[in-house]
N, C-alpha and C. Protein backbone atom coordinates (compact mmCIF):
# COMPACT_ATOMS: atom_id res chain seq x y z
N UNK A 1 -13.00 32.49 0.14
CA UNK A 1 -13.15 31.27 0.87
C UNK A 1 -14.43 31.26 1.67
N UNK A 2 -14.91 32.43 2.24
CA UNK A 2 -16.05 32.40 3.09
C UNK A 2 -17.14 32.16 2.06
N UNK A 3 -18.25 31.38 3.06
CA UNK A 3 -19.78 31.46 2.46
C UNK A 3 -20.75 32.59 3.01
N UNK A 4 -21.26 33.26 2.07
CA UNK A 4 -21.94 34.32 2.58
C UNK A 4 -23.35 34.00 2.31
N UNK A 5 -23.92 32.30 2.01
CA UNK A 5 -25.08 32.08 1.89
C UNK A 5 -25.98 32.41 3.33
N UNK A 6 -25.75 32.26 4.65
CA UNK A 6 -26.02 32.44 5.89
C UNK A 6 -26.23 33.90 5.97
N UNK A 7 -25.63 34.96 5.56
CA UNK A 7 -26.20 36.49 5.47
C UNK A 7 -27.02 36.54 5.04
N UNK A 8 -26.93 36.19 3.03
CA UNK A 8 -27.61 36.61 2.24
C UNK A 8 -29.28 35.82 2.67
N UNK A 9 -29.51 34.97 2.87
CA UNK A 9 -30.55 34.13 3.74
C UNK A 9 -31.09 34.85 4.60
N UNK A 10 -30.51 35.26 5.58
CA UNK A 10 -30.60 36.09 6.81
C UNK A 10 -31.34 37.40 6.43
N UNK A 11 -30.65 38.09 5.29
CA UNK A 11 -31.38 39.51 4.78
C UNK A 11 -31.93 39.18 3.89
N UNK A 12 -32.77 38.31 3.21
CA UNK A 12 -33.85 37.21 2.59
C UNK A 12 -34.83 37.32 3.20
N UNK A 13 -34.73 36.77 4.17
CA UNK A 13 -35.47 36.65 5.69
C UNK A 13 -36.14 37.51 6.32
N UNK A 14 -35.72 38.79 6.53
CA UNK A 14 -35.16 39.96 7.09
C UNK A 14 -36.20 40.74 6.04
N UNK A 15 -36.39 40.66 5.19
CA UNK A 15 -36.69 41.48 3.99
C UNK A 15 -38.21 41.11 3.64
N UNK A 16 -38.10 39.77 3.50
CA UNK A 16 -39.75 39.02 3.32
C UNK A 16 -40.04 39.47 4.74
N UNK A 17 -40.08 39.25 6.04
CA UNK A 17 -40.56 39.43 6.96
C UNK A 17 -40.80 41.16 6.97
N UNK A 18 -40.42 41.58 6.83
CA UNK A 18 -40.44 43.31 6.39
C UNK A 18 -41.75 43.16 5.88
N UNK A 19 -41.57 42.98 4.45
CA UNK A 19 -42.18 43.48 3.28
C UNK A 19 -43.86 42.83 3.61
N UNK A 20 -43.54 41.56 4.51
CA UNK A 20 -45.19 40.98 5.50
C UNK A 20 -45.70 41.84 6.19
N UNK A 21 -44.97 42.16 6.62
CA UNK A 21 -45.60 43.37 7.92
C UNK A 21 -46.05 44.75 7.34
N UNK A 22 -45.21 45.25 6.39
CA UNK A 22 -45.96 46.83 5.47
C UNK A 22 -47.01 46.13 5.02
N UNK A 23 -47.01 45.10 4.44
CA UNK A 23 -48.22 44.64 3.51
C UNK A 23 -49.57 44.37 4.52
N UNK A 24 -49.18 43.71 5.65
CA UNK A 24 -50.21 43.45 6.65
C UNK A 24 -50.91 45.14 7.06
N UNK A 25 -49.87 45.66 7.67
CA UNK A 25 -50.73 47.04 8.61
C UNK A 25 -51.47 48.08 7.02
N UNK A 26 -50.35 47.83 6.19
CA UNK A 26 -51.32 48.35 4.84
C UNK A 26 -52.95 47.75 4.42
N UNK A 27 -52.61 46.69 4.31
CA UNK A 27 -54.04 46.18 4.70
C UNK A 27 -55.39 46.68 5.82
N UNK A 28 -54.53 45.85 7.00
CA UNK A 28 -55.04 47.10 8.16
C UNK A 28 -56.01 47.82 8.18
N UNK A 29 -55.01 48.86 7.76
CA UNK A 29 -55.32 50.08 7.30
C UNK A 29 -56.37 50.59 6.60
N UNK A 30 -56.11 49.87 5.40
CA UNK A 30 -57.20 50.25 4.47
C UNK A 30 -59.01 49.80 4.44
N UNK A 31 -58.29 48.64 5.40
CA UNK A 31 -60.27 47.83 5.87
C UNK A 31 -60.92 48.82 6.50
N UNK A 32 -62.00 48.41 5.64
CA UNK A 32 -63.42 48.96 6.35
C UNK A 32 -63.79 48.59 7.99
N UNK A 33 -63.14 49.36 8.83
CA UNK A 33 -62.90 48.79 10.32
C UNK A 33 -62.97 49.93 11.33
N UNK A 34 -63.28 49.89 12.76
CA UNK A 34 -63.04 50.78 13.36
C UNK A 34 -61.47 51.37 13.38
N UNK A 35 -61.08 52.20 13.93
CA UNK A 35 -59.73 52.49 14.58
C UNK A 35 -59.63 51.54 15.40
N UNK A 36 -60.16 51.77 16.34
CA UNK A 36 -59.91 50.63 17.33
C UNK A 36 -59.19 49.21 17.20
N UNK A 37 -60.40 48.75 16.24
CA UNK A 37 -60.03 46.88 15.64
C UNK A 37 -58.60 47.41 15.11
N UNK A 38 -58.40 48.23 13.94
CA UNK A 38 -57.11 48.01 13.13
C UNK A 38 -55.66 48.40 14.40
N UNK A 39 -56.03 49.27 15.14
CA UNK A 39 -54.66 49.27 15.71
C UNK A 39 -54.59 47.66 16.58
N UNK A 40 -55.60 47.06 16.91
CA UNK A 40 -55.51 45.91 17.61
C UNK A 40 -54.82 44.92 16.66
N UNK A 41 -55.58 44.88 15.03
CA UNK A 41 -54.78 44.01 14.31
C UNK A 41 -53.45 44.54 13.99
N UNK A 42 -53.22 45.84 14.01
CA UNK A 42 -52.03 46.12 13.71
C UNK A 42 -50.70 45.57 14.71
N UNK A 43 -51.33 45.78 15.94
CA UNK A 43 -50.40 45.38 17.70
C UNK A 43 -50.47 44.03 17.18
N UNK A 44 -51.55 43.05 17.00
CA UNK A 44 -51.21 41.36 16.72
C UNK A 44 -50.29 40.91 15.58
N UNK A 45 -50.19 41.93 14.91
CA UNK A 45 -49.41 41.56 13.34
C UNK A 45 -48.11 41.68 14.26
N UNK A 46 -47.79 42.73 14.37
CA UNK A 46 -46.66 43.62 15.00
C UNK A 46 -45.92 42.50 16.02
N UNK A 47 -47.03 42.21 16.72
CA UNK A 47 -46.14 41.32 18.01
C UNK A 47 -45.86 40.22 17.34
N UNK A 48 -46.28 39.63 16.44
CA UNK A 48 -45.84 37.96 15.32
C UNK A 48 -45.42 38.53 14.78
N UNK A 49 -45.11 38.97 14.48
CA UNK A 49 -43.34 39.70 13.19
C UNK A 49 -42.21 39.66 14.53
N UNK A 50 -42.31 40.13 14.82
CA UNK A 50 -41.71 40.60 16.60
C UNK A 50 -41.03 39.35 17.12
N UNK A 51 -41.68 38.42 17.19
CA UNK A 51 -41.67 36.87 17.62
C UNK A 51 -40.91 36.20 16.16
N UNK A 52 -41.31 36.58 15.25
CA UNK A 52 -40.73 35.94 13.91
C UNK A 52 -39.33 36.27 13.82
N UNK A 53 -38.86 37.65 14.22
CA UNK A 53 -37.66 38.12 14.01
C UNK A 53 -36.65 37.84 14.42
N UNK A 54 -37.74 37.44 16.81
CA UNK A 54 -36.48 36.96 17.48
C UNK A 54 -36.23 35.92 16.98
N UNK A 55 -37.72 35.11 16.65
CA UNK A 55 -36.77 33.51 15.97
C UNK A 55 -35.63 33.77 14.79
N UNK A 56 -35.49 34.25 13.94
CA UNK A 56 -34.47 34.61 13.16
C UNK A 56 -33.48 34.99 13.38
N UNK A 57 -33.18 35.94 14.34
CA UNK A 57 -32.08 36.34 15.12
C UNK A 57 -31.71 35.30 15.55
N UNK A 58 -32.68 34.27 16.54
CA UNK A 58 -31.81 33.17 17.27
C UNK A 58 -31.33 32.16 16.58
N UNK A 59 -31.65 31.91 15.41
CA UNK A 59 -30.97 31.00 14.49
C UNK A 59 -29.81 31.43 13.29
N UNK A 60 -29.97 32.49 13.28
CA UNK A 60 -28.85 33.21 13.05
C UNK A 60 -27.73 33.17 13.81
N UNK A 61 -28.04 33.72 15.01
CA UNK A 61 -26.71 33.42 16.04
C UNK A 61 -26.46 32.47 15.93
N UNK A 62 -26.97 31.12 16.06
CA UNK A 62 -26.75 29.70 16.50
C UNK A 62 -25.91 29.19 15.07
N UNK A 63 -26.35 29.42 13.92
CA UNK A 63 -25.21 29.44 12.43
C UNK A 63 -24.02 30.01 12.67
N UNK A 64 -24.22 31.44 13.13
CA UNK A 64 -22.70 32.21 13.23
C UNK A 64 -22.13 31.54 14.32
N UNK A 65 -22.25 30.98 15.36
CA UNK A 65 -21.90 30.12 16.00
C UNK A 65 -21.10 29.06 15.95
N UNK A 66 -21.61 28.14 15.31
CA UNK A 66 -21.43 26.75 14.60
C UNK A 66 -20.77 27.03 13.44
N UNK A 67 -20.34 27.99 12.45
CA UNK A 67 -19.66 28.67 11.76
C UNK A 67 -18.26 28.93 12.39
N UNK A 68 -18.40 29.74 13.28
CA UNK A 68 -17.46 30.32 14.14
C UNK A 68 -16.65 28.53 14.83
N UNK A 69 -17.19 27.83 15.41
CA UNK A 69 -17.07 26.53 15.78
C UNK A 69 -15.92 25.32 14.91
N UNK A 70 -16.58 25.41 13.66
CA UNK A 70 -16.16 25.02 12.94
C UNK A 70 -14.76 25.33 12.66
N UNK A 71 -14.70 26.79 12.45
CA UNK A 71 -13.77 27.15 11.76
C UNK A 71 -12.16 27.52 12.36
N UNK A 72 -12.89 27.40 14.08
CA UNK A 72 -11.87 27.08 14.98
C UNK A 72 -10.95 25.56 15.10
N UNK A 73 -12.01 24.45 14.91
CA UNK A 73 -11.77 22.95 14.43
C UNK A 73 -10.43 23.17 13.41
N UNK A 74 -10.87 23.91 12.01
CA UNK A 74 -10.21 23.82 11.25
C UNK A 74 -8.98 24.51 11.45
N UNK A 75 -9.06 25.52 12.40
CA UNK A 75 -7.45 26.53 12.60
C UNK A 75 -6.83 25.20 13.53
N UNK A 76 -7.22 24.84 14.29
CA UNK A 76 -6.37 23.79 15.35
C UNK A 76 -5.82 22.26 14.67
N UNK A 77 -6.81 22.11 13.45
CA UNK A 77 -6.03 21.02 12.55
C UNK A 77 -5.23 21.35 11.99
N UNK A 78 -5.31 22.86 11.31
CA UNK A 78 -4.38 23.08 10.49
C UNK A 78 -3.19 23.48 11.25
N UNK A 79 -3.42 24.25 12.16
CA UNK A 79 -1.45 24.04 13.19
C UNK A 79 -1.16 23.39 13.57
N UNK A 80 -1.93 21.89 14.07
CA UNK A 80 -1.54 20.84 14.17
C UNK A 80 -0.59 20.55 13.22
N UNK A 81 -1.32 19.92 11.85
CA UNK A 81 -0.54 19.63 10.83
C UNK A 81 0.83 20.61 10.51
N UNK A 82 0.55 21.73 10.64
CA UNK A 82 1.80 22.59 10.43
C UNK A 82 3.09 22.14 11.55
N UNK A 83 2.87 22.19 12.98
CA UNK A 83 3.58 21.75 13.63
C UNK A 83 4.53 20.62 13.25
N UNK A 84 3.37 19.91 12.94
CA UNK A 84 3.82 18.30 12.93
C UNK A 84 4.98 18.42 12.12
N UNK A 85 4.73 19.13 10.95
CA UNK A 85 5.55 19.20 9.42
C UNK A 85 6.61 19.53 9.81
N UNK A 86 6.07 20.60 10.75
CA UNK A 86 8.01 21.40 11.07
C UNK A 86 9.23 20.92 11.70
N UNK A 87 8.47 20.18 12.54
CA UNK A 87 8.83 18.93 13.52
C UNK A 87 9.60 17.73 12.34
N UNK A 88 8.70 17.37 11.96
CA UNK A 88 9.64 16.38 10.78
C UNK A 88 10.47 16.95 9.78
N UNK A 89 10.64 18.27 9.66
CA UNK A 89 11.99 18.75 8.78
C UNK A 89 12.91 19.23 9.72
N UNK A 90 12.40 19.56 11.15
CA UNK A 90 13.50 19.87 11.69
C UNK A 90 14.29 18.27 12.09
N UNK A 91 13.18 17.19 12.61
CA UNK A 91 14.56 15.97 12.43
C UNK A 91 15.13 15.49 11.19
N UNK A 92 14.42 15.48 9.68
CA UNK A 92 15.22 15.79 8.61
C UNK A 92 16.38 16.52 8.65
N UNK A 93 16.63 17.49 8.90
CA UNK A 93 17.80 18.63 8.95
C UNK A 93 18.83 17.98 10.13
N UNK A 94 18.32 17.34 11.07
CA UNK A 94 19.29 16.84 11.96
C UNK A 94 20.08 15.72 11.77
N UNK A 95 18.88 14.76 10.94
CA UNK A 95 19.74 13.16 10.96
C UNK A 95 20.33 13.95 9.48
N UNK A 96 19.87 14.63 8.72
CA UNK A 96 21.18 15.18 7.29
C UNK A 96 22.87 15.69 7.89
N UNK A 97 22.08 16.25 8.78
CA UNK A 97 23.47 17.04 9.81
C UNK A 97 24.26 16.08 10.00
N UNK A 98 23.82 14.94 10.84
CA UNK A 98 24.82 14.15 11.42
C UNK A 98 25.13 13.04 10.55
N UNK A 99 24.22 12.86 9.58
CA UNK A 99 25.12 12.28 8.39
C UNK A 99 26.37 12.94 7.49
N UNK A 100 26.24 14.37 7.23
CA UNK A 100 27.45 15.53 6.97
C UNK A 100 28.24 14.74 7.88
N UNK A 101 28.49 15.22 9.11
CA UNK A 101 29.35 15.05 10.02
C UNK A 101 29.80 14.04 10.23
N UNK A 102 29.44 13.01 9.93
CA UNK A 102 30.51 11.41 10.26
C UNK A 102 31.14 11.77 9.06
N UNK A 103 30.72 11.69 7.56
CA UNK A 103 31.72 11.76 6.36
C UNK A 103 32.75 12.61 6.28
């Protein structure tokens, strides 16, 4: 019953943003550059992945959230309705009763 599109997205996400960042400091790395410059581009890559991630995290939460939200909606309709049901077979069973009982 669950959707696991919101994970699999999430470690999608999670994975490309990864695989940006080895690819970036690999880069980096390999330029014809001082030390200096590359650890600087490396700290600027680093801190925007960093920033990319919390954004991902925070919209993540905010899905599992609204997920979670939802699915509370749906438990409180559905005992509603259950209630209700039980409620109408238990006065079924009563007005049957007291129809038994006059005959």
């Amino acid at each position: 019953m669950g959707n696991n599109s919101g994970a699999s997205a999430g470690s999608v996400a999670l994975a490309f943003l990864s695989g940006a960042l080895l690819g970036a400091v690999t880069a980096v790395v390999l330029a014809p550059q001082t030390g200096r410059e590359s650890r600087e581009r490396v700290t600027g890559y680093a801190r925007q992945r960093s920033h990319d991630l919390r954004d991902l995290k925070d919209r993540a939460t905010d899905s599992v959230e609204e997920v979670v939200g939802r699915g509370r909606e749906l438990v409180d309709e559905v005992s509603c309705a259950v209630r209700e049901a039980l409620e109408a077979g238990r006065d079924a069973m009563r007005r049957e009763r007291e129809m038994n009982s006059l005959d």
